[in-house]
PDB file of N, CA and C in Angstrom:
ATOM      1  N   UNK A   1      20.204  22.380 -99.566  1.00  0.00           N
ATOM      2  CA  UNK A   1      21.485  22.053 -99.019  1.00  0.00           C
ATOM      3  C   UNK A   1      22.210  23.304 -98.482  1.00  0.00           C
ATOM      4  N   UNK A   2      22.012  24.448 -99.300  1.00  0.00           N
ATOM      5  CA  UNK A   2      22.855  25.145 -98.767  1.00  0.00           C
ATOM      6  C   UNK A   2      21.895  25.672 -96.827  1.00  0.00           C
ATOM      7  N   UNK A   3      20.731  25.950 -97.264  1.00  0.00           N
ATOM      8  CA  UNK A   3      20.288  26.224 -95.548  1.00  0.00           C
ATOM      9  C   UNK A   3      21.165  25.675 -94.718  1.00  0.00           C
ATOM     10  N   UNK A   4      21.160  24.358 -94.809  1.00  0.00           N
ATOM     11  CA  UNK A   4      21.691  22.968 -93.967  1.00  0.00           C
ATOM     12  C   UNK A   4      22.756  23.838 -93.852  1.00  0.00           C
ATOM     13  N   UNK A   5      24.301  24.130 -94.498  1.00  0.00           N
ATOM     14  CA  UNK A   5      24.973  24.528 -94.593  1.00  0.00           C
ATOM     15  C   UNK A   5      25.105  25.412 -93.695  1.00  0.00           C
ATOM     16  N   UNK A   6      24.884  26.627 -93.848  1.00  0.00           N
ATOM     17  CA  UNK A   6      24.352  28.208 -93.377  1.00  0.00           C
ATOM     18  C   UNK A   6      24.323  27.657 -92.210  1.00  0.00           C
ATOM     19  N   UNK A   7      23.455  26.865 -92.067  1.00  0.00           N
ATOM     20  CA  UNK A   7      22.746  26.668 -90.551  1.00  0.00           C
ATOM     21  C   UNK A   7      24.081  25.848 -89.519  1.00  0.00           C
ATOM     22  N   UNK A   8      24.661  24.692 -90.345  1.00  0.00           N
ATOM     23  CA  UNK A   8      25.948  23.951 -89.469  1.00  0.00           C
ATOM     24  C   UNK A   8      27.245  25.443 -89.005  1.00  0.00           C
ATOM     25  N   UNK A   9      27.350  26.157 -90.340  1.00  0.00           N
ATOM     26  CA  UNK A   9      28.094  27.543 -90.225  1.00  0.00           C
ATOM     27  C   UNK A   9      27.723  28.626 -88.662  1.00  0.00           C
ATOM     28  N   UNK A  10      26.744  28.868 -88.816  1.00  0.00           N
ATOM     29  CA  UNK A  10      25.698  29.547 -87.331  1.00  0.00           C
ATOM     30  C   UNK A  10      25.614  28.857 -86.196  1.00  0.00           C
ATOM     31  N   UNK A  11      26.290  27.581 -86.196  1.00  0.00           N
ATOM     32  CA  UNK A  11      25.735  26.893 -84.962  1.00  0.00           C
ATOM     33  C   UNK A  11      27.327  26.275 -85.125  1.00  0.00           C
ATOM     34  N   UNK A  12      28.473  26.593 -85.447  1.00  0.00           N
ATOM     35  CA  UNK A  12      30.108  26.245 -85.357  1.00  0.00           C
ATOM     36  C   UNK A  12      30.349  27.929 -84.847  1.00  0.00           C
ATOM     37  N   UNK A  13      29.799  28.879 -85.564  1.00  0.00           N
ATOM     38  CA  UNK A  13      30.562  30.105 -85.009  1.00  0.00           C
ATOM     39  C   UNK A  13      29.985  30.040 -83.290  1.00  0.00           C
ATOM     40  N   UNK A  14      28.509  30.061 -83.498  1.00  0.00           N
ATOM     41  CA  UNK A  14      27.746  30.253 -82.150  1.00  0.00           C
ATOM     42  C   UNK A  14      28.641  29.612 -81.153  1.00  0.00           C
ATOM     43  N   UNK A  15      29.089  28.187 -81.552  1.00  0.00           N
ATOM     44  CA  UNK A  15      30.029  27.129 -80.027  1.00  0.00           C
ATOM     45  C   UNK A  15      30.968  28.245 -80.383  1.00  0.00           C
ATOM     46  N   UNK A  16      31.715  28.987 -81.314  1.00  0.00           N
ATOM     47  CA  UNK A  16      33.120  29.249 -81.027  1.00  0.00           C
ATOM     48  C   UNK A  16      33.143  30.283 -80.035  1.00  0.00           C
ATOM     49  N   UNK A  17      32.292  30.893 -80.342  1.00  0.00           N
ATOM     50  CA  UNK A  17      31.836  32.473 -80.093  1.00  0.00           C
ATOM     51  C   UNK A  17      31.341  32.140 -78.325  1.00  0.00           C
ATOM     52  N   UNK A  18      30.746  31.302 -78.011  1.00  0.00           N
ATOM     53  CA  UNK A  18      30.655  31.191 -76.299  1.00  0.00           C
ATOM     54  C   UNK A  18      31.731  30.547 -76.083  1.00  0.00           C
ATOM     55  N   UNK A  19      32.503  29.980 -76.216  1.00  0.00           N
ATOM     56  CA  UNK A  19      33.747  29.296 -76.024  1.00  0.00           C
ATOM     57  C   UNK A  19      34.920  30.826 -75.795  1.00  0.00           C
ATOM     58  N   UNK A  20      34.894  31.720 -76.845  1.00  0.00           N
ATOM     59  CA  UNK A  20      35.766  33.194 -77.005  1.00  0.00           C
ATOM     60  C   UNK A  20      34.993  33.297 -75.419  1.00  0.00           C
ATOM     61  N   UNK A  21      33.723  34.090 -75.168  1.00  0.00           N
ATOM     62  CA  UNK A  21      32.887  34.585 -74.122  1.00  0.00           C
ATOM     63  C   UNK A  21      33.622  34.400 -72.699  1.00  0.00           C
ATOM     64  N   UNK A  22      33.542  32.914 -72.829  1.00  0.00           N
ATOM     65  CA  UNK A  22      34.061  31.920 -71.288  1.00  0.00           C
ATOM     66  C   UNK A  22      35.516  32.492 -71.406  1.00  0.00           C
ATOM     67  N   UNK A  23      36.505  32.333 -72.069  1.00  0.00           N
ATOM     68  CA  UNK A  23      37.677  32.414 -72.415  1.00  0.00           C
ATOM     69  C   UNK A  23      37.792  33.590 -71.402  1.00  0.00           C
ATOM     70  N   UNK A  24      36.992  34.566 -72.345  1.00  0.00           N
ATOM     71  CA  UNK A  24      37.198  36.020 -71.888  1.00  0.00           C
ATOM     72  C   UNK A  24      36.744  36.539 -70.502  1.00  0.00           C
ATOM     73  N   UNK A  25      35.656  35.736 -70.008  1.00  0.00           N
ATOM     74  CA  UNK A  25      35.474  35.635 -68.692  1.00  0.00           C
ATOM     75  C   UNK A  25      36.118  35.126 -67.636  1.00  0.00           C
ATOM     76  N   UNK A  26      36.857  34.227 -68.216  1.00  0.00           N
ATOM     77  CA  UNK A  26      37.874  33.638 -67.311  1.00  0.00           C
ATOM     78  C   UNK A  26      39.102  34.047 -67.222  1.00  0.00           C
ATOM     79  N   UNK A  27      39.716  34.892 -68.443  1.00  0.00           N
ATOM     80  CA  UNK A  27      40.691  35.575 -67.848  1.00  0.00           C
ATOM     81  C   UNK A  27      40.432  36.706 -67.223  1.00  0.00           C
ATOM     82  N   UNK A  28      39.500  37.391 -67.885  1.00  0.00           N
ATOM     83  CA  UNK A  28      39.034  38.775 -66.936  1.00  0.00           C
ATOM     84  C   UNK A  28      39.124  38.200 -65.178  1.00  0.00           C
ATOM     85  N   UNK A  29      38.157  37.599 -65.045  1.00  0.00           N
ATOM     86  CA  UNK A  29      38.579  36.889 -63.916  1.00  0.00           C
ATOM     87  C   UNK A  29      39.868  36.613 -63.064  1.00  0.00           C
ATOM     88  N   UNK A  30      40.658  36.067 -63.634  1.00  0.00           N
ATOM     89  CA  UNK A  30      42.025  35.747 -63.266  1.00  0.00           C
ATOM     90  C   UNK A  30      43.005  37.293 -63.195  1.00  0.00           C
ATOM     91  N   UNK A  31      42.901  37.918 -63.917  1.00  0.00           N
ATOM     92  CA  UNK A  31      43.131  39.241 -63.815  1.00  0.00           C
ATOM     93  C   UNK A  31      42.814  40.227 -62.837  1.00  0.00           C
ATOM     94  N   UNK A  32      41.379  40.444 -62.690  1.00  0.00           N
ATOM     95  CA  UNK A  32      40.965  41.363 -61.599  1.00  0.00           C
ATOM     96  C   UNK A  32      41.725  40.656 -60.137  1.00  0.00           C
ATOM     97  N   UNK A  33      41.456  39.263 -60.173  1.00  0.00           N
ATOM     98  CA  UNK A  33      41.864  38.924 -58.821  1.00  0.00           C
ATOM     99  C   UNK A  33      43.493  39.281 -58.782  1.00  0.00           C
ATOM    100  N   UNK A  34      44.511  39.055 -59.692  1.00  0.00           N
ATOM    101  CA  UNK A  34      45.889  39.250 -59.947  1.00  0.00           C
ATOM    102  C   UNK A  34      46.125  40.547 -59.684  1.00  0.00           C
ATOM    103  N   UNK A  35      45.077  41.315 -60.365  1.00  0.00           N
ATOM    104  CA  UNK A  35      45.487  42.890 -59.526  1.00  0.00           C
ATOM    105  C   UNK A  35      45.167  43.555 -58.258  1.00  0.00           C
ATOM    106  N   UNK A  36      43.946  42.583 -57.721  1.00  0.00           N
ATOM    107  CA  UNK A  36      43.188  42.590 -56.333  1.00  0.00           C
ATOM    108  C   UNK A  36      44.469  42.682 -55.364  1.00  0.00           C
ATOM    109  N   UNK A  37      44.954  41.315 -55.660  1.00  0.00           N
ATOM    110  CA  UNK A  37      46.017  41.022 -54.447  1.00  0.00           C
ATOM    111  C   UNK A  37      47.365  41.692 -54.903  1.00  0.00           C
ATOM    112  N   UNK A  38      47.190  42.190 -56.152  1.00  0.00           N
ATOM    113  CA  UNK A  38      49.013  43.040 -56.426  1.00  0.00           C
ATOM    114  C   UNK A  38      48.775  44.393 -55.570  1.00  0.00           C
ATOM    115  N   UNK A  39      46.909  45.030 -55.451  1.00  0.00           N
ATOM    116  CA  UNK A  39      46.790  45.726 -55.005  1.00  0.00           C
ATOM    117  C   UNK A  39      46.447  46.235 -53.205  1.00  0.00           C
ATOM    118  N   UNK A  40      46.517  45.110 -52.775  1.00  0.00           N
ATOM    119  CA  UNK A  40      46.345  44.550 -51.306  1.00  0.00           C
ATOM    120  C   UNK A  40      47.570  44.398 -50.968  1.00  0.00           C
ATOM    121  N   UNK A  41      48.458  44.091 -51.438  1.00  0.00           N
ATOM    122  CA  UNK A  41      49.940  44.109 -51.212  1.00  0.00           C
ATOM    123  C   UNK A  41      50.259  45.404 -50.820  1.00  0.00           C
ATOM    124  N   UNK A  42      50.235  45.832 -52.153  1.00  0.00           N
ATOM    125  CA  UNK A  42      50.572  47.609 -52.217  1.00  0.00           C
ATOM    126  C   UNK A  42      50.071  48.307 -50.953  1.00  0.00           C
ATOM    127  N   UNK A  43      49.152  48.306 -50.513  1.00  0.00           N
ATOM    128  CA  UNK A  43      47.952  48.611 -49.559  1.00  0.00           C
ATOM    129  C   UNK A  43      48.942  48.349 -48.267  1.00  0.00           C
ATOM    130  N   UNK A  44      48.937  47.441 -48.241  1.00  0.00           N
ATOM    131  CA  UNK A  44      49.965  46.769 -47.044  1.00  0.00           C
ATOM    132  C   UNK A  44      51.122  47.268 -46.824  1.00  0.00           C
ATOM    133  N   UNK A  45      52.177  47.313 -47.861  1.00  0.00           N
ATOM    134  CA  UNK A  45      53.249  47.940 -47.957  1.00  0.00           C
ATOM    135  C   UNK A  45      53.283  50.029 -47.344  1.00  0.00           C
ATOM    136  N   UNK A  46      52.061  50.185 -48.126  1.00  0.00           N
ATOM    137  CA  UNK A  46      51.918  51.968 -47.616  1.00  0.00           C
ATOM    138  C   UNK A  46      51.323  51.960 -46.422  1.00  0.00           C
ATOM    139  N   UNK A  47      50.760  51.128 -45.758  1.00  0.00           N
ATOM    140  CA  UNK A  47      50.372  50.962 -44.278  1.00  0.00           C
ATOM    141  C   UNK A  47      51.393  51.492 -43.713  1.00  0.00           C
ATOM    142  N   UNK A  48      52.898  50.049 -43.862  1.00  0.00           N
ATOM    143  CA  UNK A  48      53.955  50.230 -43.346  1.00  0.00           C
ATOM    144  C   UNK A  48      54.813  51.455 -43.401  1.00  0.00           C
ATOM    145  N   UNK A  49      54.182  51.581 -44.506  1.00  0.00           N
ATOM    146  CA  UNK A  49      55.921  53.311 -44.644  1.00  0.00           C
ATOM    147  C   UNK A  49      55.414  54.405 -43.974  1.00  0.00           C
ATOM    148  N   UNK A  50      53.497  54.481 -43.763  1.00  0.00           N
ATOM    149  CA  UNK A  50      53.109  55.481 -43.108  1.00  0.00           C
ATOM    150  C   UNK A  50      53.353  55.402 -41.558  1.00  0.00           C
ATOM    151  N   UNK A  51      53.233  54.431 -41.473  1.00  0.00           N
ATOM    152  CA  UNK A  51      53.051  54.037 -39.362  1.00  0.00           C
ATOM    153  C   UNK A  51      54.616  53.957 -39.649  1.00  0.00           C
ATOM    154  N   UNK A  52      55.214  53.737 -40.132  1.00  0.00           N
ATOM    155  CA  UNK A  52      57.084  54.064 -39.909  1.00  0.00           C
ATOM    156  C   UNK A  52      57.105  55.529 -39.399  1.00  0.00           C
ATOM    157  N   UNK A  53      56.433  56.037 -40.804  1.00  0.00           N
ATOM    158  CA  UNK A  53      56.505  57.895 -40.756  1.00  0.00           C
ATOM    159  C   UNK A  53      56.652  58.605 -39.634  1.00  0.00           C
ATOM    160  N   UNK A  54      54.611  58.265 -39.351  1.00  0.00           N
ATOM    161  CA  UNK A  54      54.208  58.618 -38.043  1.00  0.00           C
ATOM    162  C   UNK A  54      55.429  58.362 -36.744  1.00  0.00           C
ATOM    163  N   UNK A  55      55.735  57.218 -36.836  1.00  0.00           N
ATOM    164  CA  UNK A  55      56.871  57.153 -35.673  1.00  0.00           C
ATOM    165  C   UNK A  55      58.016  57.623 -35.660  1.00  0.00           C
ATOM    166  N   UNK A  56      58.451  58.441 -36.791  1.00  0.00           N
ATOM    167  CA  UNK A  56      59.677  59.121 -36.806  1.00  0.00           C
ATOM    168  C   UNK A  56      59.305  60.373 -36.782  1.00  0.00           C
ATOM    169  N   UNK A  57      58.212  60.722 -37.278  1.00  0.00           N
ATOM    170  CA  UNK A  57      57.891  62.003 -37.070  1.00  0.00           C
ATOM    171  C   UNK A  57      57.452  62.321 -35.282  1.00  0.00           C
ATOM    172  N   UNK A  58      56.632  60.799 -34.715  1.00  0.00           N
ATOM    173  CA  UNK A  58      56.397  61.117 -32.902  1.00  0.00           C
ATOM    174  C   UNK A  58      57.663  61.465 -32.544  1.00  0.00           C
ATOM    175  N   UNK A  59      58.825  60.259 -32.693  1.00  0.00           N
ATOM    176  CA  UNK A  59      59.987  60.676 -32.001  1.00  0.00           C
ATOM    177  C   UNK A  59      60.268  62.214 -32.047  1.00  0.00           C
ATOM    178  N   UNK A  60      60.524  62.710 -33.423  1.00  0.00           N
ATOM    179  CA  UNK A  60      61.060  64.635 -33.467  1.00  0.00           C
ATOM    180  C   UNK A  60      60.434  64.928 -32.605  1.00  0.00           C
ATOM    181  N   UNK A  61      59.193  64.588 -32.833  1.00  0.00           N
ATOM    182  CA  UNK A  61      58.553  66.265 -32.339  1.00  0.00           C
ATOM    183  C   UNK A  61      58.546  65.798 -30.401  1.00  0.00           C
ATOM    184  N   UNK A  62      58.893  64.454 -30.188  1.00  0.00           N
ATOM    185  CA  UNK A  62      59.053  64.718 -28.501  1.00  0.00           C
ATOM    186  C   UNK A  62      60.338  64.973 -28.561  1.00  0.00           C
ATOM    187  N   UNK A  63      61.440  64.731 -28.985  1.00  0.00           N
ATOM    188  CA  UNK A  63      62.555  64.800 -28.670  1.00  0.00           C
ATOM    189  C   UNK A  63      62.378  66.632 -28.789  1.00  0.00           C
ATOM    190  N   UNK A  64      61.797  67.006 -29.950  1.00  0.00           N
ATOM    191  CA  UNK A  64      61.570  68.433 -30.050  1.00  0.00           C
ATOM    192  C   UNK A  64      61.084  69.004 -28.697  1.00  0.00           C
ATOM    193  N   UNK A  65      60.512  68.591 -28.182  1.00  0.00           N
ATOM    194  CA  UNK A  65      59.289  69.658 -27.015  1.00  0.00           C
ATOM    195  C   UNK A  65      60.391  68.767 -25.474  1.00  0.00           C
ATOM    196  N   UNK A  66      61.006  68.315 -25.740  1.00  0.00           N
ATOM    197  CA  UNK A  66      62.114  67.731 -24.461  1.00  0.00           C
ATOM    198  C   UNK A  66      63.177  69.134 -24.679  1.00  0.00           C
ATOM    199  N   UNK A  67      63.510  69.256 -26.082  1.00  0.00           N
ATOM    200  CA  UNK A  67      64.358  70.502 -26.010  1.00  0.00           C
ATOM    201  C   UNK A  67      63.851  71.870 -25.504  1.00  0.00           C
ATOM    202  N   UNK A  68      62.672  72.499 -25.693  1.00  0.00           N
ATOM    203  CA  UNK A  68      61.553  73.282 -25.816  1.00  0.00           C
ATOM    204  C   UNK A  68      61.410  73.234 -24.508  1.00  0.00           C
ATOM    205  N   UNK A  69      61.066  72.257 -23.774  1.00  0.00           N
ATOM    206  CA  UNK A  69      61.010  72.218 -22.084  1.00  0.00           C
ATOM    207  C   UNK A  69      62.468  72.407 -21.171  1.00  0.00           C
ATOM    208  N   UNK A  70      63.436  71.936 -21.895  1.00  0.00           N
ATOM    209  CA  UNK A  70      64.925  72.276 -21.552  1.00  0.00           C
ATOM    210  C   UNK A  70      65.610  73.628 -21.333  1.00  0.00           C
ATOM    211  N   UNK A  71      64.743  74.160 -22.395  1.00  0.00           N
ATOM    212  CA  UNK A  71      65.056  75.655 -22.661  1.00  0.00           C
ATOM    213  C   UNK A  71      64.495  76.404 -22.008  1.00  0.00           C
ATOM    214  N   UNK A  72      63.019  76.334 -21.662  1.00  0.00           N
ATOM    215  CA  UNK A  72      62.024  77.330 -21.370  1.00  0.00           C
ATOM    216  C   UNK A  72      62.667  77.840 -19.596  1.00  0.00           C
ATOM    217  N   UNK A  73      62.303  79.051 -20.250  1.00  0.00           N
ATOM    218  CA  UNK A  73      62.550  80.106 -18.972  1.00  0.00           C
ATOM    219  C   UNK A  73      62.420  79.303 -17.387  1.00  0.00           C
ATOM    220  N   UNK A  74      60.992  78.970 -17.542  1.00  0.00           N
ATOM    221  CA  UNK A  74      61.006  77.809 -15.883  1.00  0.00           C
ATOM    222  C   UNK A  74      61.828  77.341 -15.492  1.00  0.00           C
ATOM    223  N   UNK A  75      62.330  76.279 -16.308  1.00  0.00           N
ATOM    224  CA  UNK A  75      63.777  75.428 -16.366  1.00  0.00           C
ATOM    225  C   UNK A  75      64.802  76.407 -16.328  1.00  0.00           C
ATOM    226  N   UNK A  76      65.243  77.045 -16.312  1.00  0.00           N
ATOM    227  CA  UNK A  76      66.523  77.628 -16.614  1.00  0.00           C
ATOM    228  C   UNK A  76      66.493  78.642 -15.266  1.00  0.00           C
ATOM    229  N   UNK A  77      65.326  79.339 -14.344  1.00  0.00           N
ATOM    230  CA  UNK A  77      65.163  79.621 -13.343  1.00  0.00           C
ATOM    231  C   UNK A  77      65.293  78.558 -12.105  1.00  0.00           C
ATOM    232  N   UNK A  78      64.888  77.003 -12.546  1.00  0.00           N
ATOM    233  CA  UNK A  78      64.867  75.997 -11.771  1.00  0.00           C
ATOM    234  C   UNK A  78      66.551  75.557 -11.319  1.00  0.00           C
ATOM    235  N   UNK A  79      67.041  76.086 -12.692  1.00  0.00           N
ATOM    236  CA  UNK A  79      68.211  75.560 -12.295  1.00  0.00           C
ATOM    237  C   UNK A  79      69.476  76.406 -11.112  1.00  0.00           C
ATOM    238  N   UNK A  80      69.023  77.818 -11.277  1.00  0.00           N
ATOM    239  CA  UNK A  80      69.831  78.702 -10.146  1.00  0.00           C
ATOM    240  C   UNK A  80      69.748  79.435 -11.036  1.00  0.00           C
ATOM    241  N   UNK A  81      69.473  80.207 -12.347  1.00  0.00           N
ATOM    242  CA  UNK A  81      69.904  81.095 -12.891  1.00  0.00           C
ATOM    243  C   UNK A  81      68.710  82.428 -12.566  1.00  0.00           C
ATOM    244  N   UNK A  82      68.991  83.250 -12.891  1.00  0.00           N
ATOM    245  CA  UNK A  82      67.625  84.500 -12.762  1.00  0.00           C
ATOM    246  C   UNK A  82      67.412  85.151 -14.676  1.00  0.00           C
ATOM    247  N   UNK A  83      66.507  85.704 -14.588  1.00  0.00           N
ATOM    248  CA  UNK A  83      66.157  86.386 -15.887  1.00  0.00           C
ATOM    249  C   UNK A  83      65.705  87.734 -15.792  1.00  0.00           C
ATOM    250  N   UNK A  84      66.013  88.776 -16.455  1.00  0.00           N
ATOM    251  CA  UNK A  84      66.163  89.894 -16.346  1.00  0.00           C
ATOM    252  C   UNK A  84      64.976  90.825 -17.351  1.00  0.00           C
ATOM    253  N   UNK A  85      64.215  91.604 -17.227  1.00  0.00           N
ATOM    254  CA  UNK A  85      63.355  92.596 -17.877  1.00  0.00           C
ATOM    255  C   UNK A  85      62.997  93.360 -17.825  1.00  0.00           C
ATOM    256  N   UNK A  86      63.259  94.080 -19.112  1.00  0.00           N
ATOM    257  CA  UNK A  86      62.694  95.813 -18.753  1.00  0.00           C
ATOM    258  C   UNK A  86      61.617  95.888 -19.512  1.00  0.00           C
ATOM    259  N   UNK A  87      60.351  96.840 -19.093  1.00  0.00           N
ATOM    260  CA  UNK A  87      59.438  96.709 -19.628  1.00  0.00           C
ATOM    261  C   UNK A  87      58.179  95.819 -20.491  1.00  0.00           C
ATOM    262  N   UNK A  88      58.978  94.373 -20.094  1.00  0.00           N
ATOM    263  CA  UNK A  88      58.431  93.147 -20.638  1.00  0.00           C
ATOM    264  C   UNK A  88      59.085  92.508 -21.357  1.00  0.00           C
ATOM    265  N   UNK A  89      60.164  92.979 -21.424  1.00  0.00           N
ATOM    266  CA  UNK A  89      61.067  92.496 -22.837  1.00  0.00           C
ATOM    267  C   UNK A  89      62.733  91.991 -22.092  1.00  0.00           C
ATOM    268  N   UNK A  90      62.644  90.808 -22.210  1.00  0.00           N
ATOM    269  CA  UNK A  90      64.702  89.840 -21.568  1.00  0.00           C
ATOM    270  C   UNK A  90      65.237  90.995 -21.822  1.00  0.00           C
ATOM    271  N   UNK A  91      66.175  90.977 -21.139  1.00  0.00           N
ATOM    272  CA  UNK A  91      67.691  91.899 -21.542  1.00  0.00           C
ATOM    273  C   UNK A  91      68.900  91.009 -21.093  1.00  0.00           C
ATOM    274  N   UNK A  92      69.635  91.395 -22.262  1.00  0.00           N
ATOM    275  CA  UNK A  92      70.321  89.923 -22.934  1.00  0.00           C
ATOM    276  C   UNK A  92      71.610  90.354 -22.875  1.00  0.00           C
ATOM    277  N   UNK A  93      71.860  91.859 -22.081  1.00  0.00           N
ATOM    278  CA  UNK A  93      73.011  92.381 -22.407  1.00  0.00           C
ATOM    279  C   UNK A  93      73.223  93.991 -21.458  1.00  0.00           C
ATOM    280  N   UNK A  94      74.244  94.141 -20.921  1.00  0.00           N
ATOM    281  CA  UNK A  94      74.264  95.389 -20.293  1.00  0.00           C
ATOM    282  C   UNK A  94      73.950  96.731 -20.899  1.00  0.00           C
ATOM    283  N   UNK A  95      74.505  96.091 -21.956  1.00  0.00           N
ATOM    284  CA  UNK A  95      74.407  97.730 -23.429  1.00  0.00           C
ATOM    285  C   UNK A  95      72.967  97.842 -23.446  1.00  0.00           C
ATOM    286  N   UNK A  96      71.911  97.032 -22.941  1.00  0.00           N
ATOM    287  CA  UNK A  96      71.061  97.691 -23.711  1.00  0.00           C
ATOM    288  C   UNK A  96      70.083  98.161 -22.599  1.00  0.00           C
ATOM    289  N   UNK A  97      70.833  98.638 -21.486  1.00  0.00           N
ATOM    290  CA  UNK A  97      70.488  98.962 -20.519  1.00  0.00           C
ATOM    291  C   UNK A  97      71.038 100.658 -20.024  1.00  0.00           C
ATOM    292  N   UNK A  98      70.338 101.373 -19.467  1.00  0.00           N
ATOM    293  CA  UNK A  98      70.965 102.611 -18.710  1.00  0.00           C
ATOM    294  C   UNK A  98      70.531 103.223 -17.394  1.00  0.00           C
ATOM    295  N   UNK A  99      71.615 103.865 -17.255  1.00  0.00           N
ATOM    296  CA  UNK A  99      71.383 104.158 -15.423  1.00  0.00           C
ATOM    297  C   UNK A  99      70.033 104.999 -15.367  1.00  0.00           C
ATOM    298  N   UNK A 100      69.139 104.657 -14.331  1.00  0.00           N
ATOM    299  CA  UNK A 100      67.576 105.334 -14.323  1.00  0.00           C
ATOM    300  C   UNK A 100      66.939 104.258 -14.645  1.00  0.00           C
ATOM    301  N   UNK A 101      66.781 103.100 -15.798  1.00  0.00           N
ATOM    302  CA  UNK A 101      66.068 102.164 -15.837  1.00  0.00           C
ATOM    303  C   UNK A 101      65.297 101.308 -14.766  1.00  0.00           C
ATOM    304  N   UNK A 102      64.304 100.913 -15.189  1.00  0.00           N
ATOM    305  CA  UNK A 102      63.852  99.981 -13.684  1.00  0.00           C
ATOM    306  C   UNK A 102      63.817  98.462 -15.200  1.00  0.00           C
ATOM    307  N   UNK A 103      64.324  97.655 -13.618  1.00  0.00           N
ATOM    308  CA  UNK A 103      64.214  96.548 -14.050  1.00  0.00           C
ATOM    309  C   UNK A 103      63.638  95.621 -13.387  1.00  0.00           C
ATOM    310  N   UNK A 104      63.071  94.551 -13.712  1.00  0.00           N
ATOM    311  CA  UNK A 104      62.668  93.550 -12.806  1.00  0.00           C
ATOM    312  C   UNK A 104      63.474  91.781 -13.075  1.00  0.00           C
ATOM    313  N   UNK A 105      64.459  91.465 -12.387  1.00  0.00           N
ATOM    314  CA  UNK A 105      64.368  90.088 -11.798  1.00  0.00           C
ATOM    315  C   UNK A 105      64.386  89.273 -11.537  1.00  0.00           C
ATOM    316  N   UNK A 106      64.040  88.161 -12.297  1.00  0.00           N
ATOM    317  CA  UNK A 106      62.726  86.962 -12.218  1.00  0.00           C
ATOM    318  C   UNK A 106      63.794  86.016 -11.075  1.00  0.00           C
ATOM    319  N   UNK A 107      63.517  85.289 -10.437  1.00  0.00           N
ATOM    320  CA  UNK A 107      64.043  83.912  -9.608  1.00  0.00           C
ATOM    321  C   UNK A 107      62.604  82.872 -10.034  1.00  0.00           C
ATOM    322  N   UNK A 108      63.250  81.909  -9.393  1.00  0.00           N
ATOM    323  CA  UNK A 108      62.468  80.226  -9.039  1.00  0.00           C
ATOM    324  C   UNK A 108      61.361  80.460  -8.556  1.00  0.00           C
ATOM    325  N   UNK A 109      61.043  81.871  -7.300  1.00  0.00           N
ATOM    326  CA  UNK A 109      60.416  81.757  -6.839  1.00  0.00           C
ATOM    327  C   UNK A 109      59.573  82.911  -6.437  1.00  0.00           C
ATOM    328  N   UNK A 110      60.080  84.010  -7.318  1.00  0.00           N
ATOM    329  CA  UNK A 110      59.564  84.999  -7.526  1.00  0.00           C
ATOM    330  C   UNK A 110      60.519  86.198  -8.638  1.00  0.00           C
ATOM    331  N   UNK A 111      60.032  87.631  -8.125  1.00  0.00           N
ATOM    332  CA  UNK A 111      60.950  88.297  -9.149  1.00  0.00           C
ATOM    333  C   UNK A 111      61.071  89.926  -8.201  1.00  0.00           C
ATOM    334  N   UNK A 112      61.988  90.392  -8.647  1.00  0.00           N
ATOM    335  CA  UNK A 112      62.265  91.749  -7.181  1.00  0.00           C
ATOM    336  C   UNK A 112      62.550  93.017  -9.068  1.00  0.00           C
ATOM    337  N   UNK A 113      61.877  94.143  -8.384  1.00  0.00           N
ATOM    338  CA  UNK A 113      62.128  95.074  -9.191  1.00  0.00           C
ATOM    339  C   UNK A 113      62.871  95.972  -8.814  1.00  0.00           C
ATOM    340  N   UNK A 114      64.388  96.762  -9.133  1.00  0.00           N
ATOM    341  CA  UNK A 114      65.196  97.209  -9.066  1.00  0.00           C
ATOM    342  C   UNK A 114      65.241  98.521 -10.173  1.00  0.00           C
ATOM    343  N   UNK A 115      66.362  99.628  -9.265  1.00  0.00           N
ATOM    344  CA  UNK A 115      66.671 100.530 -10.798  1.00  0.00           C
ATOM    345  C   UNK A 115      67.842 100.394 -10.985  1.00  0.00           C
ATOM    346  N   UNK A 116      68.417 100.488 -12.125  1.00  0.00           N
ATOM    347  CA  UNK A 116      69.936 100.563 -12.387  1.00  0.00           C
ATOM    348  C   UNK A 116      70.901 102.092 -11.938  1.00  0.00           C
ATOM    349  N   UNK A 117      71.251 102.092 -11.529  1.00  0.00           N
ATOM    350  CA  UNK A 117      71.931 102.982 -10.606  1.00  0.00           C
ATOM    351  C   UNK A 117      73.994 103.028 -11.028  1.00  0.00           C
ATOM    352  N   UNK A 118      74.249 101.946 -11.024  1.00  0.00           N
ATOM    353  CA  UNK A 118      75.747 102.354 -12.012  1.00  0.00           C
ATOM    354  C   UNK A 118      76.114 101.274 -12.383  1.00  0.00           C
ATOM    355  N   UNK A 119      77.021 101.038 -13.443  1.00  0.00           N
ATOM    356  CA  UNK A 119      77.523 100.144 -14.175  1.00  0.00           C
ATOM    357  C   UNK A 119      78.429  98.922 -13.812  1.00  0.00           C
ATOM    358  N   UNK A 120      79.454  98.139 -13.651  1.00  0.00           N
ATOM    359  CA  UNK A 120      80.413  97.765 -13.841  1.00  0.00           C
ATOM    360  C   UNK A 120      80.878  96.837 -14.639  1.00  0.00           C
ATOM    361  N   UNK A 121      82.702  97.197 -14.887  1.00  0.00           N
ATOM    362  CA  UNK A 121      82.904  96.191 -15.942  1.00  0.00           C
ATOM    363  C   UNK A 121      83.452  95.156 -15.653  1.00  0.00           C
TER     364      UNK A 121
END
């Protein structure tokens, strides 16, 4: 009797015990997919904040190189103004200039080299 026993005992845990198994397979299941798509979301969401980025960062940097082209010497000759150099280097200021110097220039459309010869104020 007792085998019998033993044996109904081994074959009640055994159903419980694949019954736990499935259980556990099926939530594992339900889980991975729950974090699949919490994580496909996420995925989605950092898509968006990056291609936002990128487009705020395109805008600077053209609005940047619109300033950069605004500024540059070409432009600023284009507009009527001339630019001035001694030895390769702008001069930005009379002071830093003296009589005997050669200077050169620049126009739109070329540049004329000159010496400084006298001052005025």
């Amino acid at each position: 009797m007792i085998p019998a026993t033993a044996q109904s005992i081994v074959s009640t845990s055994r159903t419980r015990l694949d019954n736990y198994v499935g259980a556990i397979t099926t939530a594992t299941g339900t889980l991975l997919y729950a974090q699949s798509t919490r994580m496909d979301h996420t995925t989605e969401i950092i898509k968006g904040v990056v291609t936002q980025a990128l487009l705020t960062a395109n805008m600077q940097l053209q609005s940047l190189d619109d300033k950069v082209a605004l500024l540059s010497p070409r432009n600023i000759l284009n507009r009527g103004y001339s630019l001035t150099t001694r030895n390769g280097k702008f001069v930005t200021s009379a002071s830093e200039l003296n009589v005997g110097d050669f200077i050169t220039t620049h126009f739109r459309d070329g540049a004329v080299g000159t010496q400084v010869v006298k001052f005025k104020e």
